[in-house]
PDB file of N, CA and C in Angstrom:
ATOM      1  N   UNK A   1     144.542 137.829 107.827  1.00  0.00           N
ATOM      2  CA  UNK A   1     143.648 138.360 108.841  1.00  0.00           C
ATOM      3  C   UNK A   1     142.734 139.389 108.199  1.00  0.00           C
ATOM      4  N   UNK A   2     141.830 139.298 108.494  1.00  0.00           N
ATOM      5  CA  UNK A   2     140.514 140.291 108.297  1.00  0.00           C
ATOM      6  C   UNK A   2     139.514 140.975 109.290  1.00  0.00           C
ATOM      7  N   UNK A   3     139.295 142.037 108.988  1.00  0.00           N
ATOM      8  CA  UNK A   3     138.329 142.613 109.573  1.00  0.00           C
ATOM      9  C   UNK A   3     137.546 143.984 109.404  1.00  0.00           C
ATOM     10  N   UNK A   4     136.338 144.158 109.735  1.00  0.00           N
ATOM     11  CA  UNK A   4     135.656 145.525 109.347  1.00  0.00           C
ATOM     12  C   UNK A   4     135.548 146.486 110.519  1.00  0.00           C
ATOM     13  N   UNK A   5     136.399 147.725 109.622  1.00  0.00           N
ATOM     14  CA  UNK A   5     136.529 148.714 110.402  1.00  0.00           C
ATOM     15  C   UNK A   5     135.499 149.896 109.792  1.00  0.00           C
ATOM     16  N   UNK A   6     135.161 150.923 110.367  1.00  0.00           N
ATOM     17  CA  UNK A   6     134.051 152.298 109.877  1.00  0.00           C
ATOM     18  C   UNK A   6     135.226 153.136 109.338  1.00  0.00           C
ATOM     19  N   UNK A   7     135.130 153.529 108.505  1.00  0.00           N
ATOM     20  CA  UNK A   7     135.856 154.981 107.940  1.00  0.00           C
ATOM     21  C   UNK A   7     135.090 156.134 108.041  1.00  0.00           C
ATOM     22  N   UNK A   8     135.404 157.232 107.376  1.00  0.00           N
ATOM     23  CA  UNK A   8     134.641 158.131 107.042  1.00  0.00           C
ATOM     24  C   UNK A   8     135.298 158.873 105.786  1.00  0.00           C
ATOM     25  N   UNK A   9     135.339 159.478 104.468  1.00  0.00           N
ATOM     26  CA  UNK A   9     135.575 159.615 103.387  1.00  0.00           C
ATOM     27  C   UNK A   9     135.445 161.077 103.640  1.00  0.00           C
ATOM     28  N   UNK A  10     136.569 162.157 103.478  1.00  0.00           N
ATOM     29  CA  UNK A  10     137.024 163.368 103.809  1.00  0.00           C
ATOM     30  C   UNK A  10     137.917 163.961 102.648  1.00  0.00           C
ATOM     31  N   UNK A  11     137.780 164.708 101.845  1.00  0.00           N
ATOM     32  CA  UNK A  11     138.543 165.219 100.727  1.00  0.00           C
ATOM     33  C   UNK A  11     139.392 164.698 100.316  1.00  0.00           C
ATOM     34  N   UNK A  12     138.802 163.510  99.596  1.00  0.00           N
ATOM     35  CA  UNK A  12     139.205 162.565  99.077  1.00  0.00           C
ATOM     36  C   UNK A  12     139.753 160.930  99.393  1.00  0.00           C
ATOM     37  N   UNK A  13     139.436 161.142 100.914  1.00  0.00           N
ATOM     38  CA  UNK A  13     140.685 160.471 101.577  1.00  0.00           C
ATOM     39  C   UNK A  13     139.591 159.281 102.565  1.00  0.00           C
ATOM     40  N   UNK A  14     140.295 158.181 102.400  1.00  0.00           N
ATOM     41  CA  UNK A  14     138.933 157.469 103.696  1.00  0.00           C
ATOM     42  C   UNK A  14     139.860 157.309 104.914  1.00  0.00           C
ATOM     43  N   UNK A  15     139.267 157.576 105.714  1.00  0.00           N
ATOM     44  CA  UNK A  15     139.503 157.762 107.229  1.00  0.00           C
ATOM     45  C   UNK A  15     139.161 156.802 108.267  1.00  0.00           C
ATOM     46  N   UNK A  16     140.031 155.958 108.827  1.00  0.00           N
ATOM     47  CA  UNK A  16     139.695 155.063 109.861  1.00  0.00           C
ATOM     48  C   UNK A  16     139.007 155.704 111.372  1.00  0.00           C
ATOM     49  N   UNK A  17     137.918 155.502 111.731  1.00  0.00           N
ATOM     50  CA  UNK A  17     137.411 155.925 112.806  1.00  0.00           C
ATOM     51  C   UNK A  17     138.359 155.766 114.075  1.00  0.00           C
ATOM     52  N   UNK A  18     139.231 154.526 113.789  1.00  0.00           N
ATOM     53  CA  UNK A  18     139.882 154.132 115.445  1.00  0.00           C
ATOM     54  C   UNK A  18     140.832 153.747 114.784  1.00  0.00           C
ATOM     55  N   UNK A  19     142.257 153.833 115.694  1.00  0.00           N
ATOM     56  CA  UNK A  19     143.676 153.241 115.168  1.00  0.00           C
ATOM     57  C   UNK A  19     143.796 151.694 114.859  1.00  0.00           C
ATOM     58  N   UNK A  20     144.189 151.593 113.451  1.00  0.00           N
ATOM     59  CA  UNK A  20     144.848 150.480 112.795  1.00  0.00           C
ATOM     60  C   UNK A  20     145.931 150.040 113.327  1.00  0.00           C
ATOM     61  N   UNK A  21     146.264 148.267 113.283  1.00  0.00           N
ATOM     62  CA  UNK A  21     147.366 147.695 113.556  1.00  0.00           C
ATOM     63  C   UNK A  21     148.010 147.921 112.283  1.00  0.00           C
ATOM     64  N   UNK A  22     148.909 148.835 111.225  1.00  0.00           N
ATOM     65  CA  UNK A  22     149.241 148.837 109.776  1.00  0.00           C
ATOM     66  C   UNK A  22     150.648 148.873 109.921  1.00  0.00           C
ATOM     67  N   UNK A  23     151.958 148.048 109.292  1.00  0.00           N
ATOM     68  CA  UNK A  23     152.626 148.529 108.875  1.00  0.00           C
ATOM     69  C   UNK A  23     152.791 149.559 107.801  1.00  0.00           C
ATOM     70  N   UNK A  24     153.578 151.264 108.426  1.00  0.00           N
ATOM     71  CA  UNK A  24     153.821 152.087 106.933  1.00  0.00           C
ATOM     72  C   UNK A  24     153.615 151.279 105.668  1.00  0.00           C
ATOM     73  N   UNK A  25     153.002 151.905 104.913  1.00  0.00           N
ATOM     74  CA  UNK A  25     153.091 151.524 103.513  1.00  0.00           C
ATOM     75  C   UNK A  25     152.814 150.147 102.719  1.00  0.00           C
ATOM     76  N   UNK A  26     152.202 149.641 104.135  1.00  0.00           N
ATOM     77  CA  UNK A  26     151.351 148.042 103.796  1.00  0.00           C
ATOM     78  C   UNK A  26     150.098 148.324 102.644  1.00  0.00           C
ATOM     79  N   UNK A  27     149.881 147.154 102.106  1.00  0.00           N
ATOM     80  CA  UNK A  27     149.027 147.205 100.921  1.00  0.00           C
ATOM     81  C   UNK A  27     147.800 146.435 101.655  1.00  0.00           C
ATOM     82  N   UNK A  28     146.598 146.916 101.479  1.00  0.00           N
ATOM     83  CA  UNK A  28     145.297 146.286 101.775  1.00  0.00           C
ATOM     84  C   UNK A  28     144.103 146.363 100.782  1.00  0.00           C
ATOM     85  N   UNK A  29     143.736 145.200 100.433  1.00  0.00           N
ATOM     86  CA  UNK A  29     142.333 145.166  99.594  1.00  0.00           C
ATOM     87  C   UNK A  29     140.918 145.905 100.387  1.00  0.00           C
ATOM     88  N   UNK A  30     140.487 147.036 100.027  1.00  0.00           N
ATOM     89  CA  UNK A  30     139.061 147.339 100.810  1.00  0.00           C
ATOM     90  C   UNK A  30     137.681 147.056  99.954  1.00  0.00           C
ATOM     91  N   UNK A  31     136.838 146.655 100.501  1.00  0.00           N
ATOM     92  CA  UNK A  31     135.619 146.777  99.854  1.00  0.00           C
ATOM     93  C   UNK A  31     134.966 147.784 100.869  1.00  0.00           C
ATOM     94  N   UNK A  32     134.099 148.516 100.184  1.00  0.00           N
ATOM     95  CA  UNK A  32     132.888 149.203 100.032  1.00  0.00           C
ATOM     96  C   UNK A  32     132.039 148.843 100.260  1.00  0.00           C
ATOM     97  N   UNK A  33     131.430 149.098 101.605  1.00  0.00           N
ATOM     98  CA  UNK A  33     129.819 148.649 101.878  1.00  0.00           C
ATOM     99  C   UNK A  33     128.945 149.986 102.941  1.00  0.00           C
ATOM    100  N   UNK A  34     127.948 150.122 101.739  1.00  0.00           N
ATOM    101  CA  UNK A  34     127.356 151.604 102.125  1.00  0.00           C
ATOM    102  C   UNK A  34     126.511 151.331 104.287  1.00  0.00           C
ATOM    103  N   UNK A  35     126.609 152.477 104.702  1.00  0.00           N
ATOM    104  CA  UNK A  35     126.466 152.278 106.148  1.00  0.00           C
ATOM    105  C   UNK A  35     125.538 151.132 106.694  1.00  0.00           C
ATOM    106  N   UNK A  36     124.252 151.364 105.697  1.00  0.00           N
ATOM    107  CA  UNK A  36     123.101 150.299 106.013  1.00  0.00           C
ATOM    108  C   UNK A  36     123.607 149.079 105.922  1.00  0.00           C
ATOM    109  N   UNK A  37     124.444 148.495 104.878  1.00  0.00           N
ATOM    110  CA  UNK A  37     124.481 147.460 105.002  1.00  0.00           C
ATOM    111  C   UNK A  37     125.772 146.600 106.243  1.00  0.00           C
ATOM    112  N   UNK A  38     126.777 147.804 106.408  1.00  0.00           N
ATOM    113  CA  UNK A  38     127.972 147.555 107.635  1.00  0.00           C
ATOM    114  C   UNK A  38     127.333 147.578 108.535  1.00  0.00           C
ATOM    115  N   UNK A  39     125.904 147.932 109.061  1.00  0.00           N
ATOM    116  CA  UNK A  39     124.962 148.464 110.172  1.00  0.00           C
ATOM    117  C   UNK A  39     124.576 146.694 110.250  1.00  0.00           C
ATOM    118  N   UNK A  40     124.236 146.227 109.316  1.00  0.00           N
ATOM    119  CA  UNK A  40     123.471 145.275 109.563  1.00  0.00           C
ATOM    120  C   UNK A  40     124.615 143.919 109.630  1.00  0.00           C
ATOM    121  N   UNK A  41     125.615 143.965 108.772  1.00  0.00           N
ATOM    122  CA  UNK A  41     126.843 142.896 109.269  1.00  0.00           C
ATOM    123  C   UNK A  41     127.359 143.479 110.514  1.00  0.00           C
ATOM    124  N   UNK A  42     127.383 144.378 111.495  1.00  0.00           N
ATOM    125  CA  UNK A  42     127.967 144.255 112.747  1.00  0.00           C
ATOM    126  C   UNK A  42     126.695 144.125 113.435  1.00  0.00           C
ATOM    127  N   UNK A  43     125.173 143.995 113.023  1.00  0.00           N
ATOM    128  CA  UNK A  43     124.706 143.800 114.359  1.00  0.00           C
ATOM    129  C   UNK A  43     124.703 142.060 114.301  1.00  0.00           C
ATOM    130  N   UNK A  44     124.280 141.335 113.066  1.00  0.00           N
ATOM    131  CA  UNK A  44     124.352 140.237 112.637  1.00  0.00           C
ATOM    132  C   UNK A  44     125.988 139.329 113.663  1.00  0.00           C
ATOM    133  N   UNK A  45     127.550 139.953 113.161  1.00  0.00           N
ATOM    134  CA  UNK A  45     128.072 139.553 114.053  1.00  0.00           C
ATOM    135  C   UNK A  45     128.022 139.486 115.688  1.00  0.00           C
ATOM    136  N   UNK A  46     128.043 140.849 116.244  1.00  0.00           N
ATOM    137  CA  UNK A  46     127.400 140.977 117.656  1.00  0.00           C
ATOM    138  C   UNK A  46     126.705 139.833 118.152  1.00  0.00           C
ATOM    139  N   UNK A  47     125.514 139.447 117.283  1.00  0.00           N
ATOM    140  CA  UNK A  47     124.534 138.640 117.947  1.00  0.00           C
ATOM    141  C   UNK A  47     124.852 137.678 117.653  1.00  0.00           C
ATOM    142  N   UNK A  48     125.905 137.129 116.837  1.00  0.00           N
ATOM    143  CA  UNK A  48     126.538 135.761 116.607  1.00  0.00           C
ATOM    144  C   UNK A  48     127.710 135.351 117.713  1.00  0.00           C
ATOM    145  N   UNK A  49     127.867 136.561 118.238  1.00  0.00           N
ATOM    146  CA  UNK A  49     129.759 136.677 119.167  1.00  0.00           C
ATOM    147  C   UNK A  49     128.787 136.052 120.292  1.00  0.00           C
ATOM    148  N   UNK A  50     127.775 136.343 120.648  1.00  0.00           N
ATOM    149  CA  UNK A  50     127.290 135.883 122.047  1.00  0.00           C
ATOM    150  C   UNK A  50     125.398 135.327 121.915  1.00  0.00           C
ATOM    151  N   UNK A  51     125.625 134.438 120.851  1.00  0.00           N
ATOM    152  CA  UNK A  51     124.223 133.726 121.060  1.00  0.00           C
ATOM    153  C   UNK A  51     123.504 133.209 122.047  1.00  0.00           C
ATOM    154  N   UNK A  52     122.048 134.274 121.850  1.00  0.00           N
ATOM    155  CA  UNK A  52     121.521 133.600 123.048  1.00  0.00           C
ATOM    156  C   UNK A  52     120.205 132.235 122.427  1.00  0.00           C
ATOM    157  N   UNK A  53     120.887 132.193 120.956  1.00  0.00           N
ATOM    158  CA  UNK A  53     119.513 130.984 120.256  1.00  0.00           C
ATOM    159  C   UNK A  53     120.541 130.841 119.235  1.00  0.00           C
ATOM    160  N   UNK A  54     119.721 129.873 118.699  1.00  0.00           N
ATOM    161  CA  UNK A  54     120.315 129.371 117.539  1.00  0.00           C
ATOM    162  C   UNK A  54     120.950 129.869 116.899  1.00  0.00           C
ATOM    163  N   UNK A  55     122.254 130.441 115.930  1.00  0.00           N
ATOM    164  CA  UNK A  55     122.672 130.918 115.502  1.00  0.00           C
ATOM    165  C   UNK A  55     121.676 131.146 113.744  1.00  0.00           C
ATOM    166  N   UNK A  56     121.332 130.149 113.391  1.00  0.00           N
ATOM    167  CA  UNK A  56     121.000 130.064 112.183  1.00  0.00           C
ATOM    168  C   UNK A  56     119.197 130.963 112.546  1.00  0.00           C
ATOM    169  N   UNK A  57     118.823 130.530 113.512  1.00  0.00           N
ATOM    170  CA  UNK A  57     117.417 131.201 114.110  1.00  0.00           C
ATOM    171  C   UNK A  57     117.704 132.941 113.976  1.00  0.00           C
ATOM    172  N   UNK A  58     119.035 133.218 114.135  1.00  0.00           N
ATOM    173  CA  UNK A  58     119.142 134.666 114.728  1.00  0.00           C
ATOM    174  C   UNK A  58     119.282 134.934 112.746  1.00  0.00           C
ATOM    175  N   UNK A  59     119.877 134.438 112.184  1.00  0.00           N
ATOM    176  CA  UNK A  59     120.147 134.935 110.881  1.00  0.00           C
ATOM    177  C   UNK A  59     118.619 135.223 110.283  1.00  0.00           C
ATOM    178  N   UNK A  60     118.019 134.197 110.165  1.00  0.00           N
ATOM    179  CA  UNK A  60     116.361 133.952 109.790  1.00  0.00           C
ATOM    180  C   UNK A  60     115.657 135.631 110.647  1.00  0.00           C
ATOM    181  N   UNK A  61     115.800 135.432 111.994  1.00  0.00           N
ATOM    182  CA  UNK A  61     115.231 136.680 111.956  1.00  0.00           C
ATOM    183  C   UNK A  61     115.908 138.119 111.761  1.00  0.00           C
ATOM    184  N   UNK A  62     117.138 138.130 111.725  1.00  0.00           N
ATOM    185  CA  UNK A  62     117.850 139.801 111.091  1.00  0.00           C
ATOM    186  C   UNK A  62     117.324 139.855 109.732  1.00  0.00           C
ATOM    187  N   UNK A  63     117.430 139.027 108.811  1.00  0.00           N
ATOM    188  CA  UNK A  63     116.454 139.179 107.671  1.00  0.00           C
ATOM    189  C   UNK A  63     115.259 139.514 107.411  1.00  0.00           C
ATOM    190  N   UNK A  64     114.702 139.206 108.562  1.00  0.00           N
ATOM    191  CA  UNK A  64     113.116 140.039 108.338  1.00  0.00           C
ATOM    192  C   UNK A  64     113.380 141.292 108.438  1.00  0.00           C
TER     193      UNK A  64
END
């Protein structure tokens, strides 16, 4: 299972904005993606969760 959550990075430490489903001491791979670009994969999903056009139409124009 996957998914993107917001952190925030605090003396040293990254910080989940909202509570995790985690077992203690579970291991997780994170990538790094600076705000602009998490800005633009959640509006990109959003507008994919409830298309009101083409899906591939909506990609074509978030790219502009």
């Amino acid at each position: 299972m996957g998914e993107i959550i917001e952190v925030i990075y605090e003396n040293g430490v990254l910080k989940p904005l909202r509570p995790l489903k985690l077992k203690e001491g579970q291991r997780l791979r994170v990538r790094i993606l600076s705000t602009g670009l998490s800005e633009f994969i959640k509006s990109v999903e959003e507008k994919l969760e409830r298309p009101e056009k083409d899906p591939l139409e909506i990609l074509t124009t978030v790219r502009e």
